[in-house]
Protein backbone atom coordinates (compact mmCIF):
# COMPACT_ATOMS: atom_id res chain seq x y z
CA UNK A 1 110.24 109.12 84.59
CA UNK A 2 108.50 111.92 86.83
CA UNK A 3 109.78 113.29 90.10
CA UNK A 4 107.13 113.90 92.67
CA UNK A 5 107.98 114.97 96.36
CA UNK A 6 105.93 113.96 98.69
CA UNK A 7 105.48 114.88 102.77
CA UNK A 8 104.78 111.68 104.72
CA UNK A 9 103.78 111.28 108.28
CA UNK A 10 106.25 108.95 110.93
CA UNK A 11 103.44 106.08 110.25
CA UNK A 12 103.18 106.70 106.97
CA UNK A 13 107.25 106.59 106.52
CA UNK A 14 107.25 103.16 109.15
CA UNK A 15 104.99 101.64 106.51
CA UNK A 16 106.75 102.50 103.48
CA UNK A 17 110.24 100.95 105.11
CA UNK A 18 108.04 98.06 105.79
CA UNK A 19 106.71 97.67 102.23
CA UNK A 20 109.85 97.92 100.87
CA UNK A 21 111.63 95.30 103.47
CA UNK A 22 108.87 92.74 103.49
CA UNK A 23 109.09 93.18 98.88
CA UNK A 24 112.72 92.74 98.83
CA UNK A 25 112.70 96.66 97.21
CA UNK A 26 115.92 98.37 97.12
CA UNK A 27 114.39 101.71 97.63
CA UNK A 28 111.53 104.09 98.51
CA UNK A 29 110.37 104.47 94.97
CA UNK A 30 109.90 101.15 94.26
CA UNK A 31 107.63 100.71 97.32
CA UNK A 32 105.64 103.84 96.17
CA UNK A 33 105.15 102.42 92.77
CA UNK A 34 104.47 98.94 94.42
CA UNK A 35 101.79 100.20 96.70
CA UNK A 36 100.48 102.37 93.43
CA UNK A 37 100.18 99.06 91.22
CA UNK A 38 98.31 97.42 94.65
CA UNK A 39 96.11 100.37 94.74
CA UNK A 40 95.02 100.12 90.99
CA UNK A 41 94.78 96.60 91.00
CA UNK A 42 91.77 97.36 93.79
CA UNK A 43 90.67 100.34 91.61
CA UNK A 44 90.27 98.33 88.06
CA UNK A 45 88.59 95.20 89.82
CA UNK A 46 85.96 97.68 91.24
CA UNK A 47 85.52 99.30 87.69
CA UNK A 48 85.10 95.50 86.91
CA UNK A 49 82.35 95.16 88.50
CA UNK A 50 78.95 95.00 86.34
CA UNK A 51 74.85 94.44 86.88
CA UNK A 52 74.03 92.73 89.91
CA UNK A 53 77.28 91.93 92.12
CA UNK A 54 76.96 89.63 95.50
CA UNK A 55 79.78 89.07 97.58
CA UNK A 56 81.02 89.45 101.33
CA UNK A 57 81.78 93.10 102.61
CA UNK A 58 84.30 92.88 105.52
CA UNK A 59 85.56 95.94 107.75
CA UNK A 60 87.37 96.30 111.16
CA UNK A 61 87.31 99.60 112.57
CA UNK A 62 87.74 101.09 116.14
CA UNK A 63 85.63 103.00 118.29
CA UNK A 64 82.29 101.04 118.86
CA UNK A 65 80.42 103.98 120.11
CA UNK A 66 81.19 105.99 117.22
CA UNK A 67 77.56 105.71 114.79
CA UNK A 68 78.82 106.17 111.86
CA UNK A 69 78.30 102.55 110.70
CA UNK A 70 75.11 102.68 111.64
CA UNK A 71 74.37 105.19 109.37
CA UNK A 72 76.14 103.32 106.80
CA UNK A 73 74.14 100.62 107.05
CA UNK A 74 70.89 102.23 107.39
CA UNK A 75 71.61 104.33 103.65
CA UNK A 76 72.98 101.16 102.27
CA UNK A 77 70.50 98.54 103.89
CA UNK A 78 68.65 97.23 100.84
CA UNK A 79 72.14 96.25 99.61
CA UNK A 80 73.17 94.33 102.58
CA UNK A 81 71.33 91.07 103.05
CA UNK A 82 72.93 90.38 106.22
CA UNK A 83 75.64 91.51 108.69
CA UNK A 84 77.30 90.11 111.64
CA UNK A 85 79.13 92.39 114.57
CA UNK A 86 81.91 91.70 116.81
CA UNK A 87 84.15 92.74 119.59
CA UNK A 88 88.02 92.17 118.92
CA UNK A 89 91.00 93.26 121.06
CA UNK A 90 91.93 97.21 121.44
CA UNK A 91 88.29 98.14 121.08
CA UNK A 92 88.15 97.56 117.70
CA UNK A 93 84.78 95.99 115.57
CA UNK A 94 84.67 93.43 113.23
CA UNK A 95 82.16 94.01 110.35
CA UNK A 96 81.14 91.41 108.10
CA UNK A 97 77.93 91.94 105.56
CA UNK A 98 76.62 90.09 102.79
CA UNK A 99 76.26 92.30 100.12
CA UNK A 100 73.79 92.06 96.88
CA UNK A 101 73.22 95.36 94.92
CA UNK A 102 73.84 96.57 91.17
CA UNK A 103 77.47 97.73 90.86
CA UNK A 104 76.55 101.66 91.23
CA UNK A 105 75.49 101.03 94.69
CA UNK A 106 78.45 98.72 95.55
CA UNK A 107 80.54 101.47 94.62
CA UNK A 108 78.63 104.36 96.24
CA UNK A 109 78.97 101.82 99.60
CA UNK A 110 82.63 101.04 99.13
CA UNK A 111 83.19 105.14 98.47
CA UNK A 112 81.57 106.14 101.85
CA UNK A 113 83.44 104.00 103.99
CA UNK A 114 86.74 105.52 102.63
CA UNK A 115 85.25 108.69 102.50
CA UNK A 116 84.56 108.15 106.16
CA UNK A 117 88.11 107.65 107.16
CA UNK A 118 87.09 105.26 109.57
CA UNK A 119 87.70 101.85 108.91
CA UNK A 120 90.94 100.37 109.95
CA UNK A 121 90.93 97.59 107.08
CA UNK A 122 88.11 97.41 104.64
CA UNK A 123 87.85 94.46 102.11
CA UNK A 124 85.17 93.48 99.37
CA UNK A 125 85.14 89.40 98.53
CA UNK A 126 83.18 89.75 95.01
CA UNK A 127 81.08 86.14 94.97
């Protein structure tokens, strides 16, 4: 087995203490190789994904003023079929879009929200 050393932020350290309490873990590594097995579990579903692909698109994120959904959704719009908006608590939006595209553009859409670092939870719900 490897040995990788890795810096983590004070959030980043809170979350892996609370990964590995809320799992039962006994230690760090295992909740670094059980977020790594969530991660590619996300990563080989999108690979998954083939032709056309319909499903429900749903992102909070903070900062309401900040555009760069809108630009999102204006590059992306002949995917989404139709969106809803709305205000939660701390400022933060609620984005929920129906999606219906070939997989390439699902992916491309799904890649520039992460690449955006933006979105406080981001979720696709493949129909």
């Amino acid at each position: 087995m490897g040995i990788v050393s890795v810096s983590l932020n004070d959030d980043n350290m809170q979350a892996l203490a609370k990964i590995q309490k809320t799992y039962g873990l006994s230690g760090r590594s295992e909740a670094i190789r059980a977020s790594l097995n969530a991660a590619m579990s996300d990563i080989k579903e999108e690979e998954s994904f083939e032709g056309l692909v319909e499903g429900v698109l749903i992102i909070v994120r903070g900062n309401h003023d900040d555009p760069w959904m809108i630009r999102l959704q204006a590059k992306h719009e002949t995917s989404i079929k139709t969106q809803m908006h709305t205000h939660l608590r701390n400022h933060k939006c609620l984005e929920v879009m129906i999606v219906s595209c070939e997989a390439p553009e699902l992916r491309e859409m799904l890649n520039d929200v992460r690449a955006e670092g933006k979105a406080d939870y981001m979720r696709f719900v493949r129909g």
